[in-house]
Protein backbone atom coordinates (compact mmCIF):
# COMPACT_ATOMS: atom_id res chain seq x y z
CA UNK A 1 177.15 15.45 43.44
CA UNK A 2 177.97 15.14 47.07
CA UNK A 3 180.12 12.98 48.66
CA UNK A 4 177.77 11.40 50.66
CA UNK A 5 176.03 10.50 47.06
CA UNK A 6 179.11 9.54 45.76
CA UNK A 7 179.47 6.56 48.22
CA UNK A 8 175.66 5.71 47.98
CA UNK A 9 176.14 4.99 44.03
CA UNK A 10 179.27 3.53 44.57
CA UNK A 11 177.91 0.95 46.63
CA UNK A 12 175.47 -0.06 44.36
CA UNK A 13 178.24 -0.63 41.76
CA UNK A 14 177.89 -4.66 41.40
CA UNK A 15 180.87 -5.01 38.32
CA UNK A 16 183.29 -1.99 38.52
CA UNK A 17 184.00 0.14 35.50
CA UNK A 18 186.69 -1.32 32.54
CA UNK A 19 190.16 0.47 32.33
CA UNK A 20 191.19 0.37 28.67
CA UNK A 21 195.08 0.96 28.04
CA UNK A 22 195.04 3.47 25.21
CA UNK A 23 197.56 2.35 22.59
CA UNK A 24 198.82 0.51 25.48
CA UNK A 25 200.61 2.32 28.36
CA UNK A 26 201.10 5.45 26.20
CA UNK A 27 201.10 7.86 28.73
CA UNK A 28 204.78 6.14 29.58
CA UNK A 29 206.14 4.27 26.74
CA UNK A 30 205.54 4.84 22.99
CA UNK A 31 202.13 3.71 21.64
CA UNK A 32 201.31 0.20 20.32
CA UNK A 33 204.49 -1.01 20.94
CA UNK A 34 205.19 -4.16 22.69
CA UNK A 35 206.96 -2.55 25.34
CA UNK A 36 203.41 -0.18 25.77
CA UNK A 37 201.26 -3.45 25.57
CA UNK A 38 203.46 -5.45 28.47
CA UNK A 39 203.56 -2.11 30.38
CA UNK A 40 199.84 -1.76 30.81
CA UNK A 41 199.33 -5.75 31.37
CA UNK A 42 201.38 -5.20 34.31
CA UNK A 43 199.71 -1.87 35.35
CA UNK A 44 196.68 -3.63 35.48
CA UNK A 45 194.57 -2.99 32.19
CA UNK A 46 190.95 -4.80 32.01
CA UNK A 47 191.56 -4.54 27.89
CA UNK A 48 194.55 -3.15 25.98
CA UNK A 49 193.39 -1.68 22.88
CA UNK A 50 194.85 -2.21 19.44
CA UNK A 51 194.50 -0.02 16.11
CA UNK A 52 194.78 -1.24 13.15
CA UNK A 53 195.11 -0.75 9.54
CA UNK A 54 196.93 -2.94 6.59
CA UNK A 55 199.56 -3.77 4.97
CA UNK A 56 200.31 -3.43 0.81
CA UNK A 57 200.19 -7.58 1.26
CA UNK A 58 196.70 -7.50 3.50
CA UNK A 59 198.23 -7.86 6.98
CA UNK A 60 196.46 -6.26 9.89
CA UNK A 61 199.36 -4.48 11.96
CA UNK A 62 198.98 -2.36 15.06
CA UNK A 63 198.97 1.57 13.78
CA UNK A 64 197.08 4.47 15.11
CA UNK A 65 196.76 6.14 12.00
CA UNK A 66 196.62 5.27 8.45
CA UNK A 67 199.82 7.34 7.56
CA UNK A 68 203.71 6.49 9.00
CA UNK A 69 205.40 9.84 9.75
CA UNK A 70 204.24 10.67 12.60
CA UNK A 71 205.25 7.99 14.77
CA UNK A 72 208.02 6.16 12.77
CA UNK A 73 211.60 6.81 10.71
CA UNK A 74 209.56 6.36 7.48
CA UNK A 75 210.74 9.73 5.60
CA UNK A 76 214.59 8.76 6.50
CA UNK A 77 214.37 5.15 5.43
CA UNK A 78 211.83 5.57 2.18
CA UNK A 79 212.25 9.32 1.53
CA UNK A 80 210.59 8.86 -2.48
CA UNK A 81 207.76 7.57 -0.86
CA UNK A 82 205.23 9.78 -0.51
CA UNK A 83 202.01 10.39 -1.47
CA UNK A 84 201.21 13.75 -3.23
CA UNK A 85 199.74 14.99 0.07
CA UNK A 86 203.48 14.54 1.72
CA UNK A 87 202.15 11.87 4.28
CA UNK A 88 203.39 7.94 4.05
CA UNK A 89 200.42 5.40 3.88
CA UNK A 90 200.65 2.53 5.62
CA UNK A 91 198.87 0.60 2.67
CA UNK A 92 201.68 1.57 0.31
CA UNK A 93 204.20 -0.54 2.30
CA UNK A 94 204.54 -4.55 3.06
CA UNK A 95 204.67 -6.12 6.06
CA UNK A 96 208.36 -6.92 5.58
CA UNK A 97 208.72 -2.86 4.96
CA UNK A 98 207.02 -1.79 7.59
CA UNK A 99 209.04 -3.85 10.06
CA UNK A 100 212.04 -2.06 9.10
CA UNK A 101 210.69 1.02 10.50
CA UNK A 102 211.89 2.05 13.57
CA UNK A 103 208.68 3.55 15.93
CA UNK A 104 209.20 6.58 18.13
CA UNK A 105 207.13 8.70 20.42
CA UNK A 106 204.25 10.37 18.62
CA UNK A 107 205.55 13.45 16.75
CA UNK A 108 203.76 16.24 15.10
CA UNK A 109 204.16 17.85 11.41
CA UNK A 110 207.26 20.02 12.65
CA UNK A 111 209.06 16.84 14.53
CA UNK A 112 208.41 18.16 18.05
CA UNK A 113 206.99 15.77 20.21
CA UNK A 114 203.14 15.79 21.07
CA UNK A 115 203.29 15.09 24.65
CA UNK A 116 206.30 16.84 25.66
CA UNK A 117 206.78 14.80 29.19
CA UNK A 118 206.24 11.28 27.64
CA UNK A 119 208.94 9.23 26.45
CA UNK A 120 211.83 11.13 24.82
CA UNK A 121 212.33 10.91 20.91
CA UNK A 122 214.68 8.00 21.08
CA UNK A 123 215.65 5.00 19.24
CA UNK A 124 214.57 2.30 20.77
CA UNK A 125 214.72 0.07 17.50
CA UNK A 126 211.05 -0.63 18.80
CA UNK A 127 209.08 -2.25 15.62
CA UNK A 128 205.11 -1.83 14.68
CA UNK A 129 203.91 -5.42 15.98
CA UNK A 130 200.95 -7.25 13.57
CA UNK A 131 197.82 -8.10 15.51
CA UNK A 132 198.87 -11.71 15.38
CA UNK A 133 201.85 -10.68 17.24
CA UNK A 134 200.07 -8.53 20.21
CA UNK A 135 197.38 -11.31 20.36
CA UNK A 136 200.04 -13.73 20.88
CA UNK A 137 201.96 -11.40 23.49
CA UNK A 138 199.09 -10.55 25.50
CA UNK A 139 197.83 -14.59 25.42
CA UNK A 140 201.54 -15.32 26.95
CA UNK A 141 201.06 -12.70 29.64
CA UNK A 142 197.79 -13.43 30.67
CA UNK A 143 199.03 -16.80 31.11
CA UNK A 144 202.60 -16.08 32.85
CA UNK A 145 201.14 -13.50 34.91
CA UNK A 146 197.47 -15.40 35.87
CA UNK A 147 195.63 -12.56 35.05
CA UNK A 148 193.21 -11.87 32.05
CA UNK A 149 193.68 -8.95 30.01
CA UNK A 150 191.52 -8.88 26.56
CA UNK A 151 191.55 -7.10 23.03
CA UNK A 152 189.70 -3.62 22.18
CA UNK A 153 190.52 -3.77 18.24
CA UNK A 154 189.30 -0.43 16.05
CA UNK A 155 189.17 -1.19 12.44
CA UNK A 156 190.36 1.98 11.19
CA UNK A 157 189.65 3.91 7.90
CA UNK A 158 187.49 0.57 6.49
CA UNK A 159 186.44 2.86 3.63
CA UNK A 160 189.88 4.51 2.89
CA UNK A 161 190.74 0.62 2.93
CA UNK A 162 188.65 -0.36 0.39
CA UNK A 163 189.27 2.58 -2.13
CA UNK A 164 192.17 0.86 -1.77
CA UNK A 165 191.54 -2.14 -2.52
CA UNK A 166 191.27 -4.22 0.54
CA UNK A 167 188.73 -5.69 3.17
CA UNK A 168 190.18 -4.83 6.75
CA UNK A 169 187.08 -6.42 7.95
CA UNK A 170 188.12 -9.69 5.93
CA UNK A 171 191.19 -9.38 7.16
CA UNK A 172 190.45 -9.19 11.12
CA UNK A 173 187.76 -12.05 11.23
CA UNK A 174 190.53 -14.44 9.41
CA UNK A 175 193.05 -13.05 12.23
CA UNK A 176 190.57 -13.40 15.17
CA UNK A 177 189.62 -17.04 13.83
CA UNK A 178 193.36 -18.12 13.23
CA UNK A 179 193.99 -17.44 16.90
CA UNK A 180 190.99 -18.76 18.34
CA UNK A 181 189.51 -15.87 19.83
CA UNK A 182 186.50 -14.96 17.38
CA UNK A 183 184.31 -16.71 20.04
CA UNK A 184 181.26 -14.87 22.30
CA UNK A 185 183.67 -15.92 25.58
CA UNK A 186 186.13 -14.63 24.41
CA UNK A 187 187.46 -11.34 25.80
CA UNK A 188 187.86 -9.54 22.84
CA UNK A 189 186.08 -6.08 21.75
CA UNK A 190 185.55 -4.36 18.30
CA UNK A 191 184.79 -0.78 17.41
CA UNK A 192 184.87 1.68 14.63
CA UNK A 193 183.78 4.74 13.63
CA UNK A 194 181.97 3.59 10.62
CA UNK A 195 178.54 2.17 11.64
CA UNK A 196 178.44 0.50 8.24
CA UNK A 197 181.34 -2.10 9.06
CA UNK A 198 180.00 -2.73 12.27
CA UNK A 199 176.86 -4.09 10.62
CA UNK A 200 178.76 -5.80 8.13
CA UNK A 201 180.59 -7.46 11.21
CA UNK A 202 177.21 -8.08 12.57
CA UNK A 203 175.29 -9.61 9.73
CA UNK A 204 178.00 -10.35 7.12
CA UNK A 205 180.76 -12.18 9.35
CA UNK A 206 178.38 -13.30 12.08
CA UNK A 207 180.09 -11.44 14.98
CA UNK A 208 178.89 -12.86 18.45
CA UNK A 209 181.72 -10.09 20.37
CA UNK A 210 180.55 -6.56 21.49
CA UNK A 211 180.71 -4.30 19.14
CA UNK A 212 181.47 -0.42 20.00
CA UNK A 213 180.19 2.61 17.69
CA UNK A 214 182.91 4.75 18.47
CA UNK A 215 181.37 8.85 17.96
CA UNK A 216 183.33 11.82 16.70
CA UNK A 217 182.34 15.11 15.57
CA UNK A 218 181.36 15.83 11.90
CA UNK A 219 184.17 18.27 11.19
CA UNK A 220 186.26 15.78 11.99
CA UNK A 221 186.67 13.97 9.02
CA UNK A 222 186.05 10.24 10.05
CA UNK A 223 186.46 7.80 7.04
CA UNK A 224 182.82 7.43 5.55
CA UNK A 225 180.07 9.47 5.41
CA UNK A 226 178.59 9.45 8.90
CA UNK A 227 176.51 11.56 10.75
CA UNK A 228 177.64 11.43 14.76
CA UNK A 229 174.96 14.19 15.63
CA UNK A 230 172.30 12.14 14.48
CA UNK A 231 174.09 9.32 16.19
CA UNK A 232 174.29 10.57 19.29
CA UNK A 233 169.99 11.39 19.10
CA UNK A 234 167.58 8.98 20.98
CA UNK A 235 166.72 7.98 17.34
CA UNK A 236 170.47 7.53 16.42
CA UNK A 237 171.09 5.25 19.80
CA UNK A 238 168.19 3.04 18.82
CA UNK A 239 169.57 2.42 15.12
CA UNK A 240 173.08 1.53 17.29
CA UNK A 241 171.33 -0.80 19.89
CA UNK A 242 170.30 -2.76 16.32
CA UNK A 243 173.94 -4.00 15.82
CA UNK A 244 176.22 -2.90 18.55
CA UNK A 245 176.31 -3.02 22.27
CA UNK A 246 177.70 -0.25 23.38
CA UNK A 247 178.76 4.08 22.02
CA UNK A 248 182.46 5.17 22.29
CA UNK A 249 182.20 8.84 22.59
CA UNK A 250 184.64 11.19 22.82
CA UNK A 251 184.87 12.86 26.51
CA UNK A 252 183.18 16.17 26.32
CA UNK A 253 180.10 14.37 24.34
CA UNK A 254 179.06 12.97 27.78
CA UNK A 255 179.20 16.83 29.34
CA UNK A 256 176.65 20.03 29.15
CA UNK A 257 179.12 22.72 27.34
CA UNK A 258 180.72 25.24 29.37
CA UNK A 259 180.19 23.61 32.82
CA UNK A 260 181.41 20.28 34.17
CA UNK A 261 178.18 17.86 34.07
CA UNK A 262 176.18 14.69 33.07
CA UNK A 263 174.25 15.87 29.81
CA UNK A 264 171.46 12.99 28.88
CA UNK A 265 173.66 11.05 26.44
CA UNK A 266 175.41 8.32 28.85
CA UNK A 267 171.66 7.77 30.56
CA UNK A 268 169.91 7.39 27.17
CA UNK A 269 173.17 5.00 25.82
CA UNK A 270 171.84 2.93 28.95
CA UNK A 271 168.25 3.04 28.77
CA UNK A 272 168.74 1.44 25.47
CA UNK A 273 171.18 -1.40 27.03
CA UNK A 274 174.59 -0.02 25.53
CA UNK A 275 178.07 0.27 27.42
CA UNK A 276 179.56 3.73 27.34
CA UNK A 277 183.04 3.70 26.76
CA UNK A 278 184.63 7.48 26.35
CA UNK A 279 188.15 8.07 25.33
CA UNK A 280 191.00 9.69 26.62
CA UNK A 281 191.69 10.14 29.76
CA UNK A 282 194.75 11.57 29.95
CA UNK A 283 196.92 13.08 32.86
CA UNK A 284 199.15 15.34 30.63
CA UNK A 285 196.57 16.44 28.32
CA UNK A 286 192.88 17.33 29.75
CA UNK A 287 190.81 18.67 27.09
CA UNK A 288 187.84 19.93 29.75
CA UNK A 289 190.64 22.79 31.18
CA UNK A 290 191.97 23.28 34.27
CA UNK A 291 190.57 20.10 36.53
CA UNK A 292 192.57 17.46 37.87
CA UNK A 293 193.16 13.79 36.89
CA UNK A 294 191.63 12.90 40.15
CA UNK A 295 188.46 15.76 39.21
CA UNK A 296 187.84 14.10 35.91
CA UNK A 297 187.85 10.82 36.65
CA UNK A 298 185.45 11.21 39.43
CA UNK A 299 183.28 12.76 36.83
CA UNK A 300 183.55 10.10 33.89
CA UNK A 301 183.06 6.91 36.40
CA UNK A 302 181.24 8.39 38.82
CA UNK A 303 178.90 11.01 37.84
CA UNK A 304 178.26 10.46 34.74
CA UNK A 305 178.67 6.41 34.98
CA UNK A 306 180.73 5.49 31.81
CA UNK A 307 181.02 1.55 32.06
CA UNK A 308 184.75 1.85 31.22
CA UNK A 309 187.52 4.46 29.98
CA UNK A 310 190.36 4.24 27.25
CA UNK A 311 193.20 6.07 29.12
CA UNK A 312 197.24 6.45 28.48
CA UNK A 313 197.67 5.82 32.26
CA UNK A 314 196.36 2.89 33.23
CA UNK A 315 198.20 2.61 36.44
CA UNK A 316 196.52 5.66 37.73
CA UNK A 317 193.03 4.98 36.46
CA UNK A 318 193.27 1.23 37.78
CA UNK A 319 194.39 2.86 41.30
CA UNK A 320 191.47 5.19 40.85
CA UNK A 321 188.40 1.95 40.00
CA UNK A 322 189.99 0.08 42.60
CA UNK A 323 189.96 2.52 45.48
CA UNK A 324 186.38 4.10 44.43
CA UNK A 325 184.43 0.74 43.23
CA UNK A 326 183.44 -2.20 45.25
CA UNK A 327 184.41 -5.35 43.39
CA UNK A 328 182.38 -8.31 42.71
CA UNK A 329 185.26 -10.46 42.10
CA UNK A 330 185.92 -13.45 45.40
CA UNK A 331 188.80 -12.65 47.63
């Protein structure tokens, strides 16, 4: 695409894309922490997204993954607590547990950081927050600040969750209604991987927020027996305009292999009235090879029009909306 094209589509923009903080600001601080949540409030985040998963006593608390060790002190502090598999479950620990944990940058199996140039492996004594908690922090700073930041909440693992014995669905809605923001006005998102709880949430729970059916690939392993090829079909995007409002793919889903460009998926997502949100944009780590931040971001927004982007910098990617995007919002 031209330049000159560029700046013709740009100019039709009427609402300029989302930017979703990933974890927070975890390109700079470490993920779901409060410190990454008030980081991207200030850096400007449309929607700050929160994972979560639950507590042995049913809470909902802020946690990428269903498992501790990467990202906490678990294996000093509980060392006999492991499953057979070697990994700590979140679900095998109560609330009051879990805040004893002390959260670090994300490591891997070996200890080394992930992200080498993020935060360094230090303790912070930096806690994993409940979603009560982050939906109170983030109410306060929308209010202190005057600025309107909402919730992107992934129910992860639902099925993991109840082999285990709980409803993490249950358990959001009576979250979201405790706190006043299970309301159609509200700014508040939901996704998941499983298209089965996002019915559920639909028809079961009466969900009047957008929903978001997140895609992944097959050999993934997503919780629940789901297939994201079929998904991604123009017959698996009209079973997902039944219930949700919008796909979540995963970046190189929106691209023609070997060669930087639009395939049909984002333009069929919107022929069928759903919001494409792809995930991650991130500065230090770009999974399409040797482009730049500026390149790919160009690409997702403009060329192939993604309606928003979960990224660990959302100071840069907020710089980048508001520089390329008119906006419809009064001076």
């Amino acid at each position: 695409m031209t330049e000159a094209e560029q700046n013709s589509l740009m100019t039709q923009v009427t609402k300029p894309p989302i930017v979703i903080a990933h974890r927070g600001a975890s390109g700079y601080l470490p993920e779901h922490t409060l410190l990454a949540v008030t980081a991207a409030h200030v850096m400007g985040a449309d929607y700050i997204e929160q994972d979560i998963v639950l507590s042995a006593d049913g809470v909902p608390v802020v946690l990428h993954d269903i498992y501790l060790d990467a990202t906490t002190d678990v294996a000093t502090q509980f060392p006999n607590r492991a499953r057979s598999d070697g990994r700590y479950y979140a679900i095998d620990f109560t609330l009051s547990e879990l805040k004893s944990l002390t959260v670090t940058e994300r490591r891997d199996r070996l200890g080394n950081a992930v992200f080498a140039g993020r935060f360094p492996l230090t303790d912070l004594s930096l806690r994993i927050p409940s979603l009560a908690e982050e939906i109170e922090l983030i109410a306060g700073l929308n209010r202190s600040r005057g600025r309107t930041a909402g919730l992107y909440i992934e129910l992860k693992a639902p099925v993991f969750h109840t082999k285990e014995g709980h409803d993490i669905a249950a358990a959001l809605m009576t979250v979201l209604d405790d706190h006043g923001v299970n309301e159609a006005d509200t700014p508040v998102i939901l996704q998941c991987f499983h298209d089965g709880t996002l019915r559920r949430l639909r028809s079961e729970f009466g969900v009047e927020l957008p929903l978001i059916q997140l895609l992944a690939e097959n050999s993934w392993g997503e919780d629940g027996d789901v297939d994201y090829n079929w998904l991604r079909t123009a017959e698996g995007l009209d079973a997902i305009a039944e219930y949700a409002n919008g796909i979540g793919p995963w970046l190189p889903h929106l691209l023609e292999e070997a060669q930087l460009a639009p395939n049909a998926l984002a333009q069929m997502a919107h022929d069928r009235g759903l919001l494409v949100h792809p995930y991650t944009l991130r500065a230090d780590s770009i999974e399409l090879g040797e482009i730049s931040f500026e390149h790919l971001q160009k690409l997702i927004f403009i060329e192939v029009g993604a309606d928003g982007a979960f990224t660990d910098f959302p100071d840069l990617t907020r710089r980048f909306i508001d520089s390329h995007f008119q906006s419809n919002t009064p001076k």
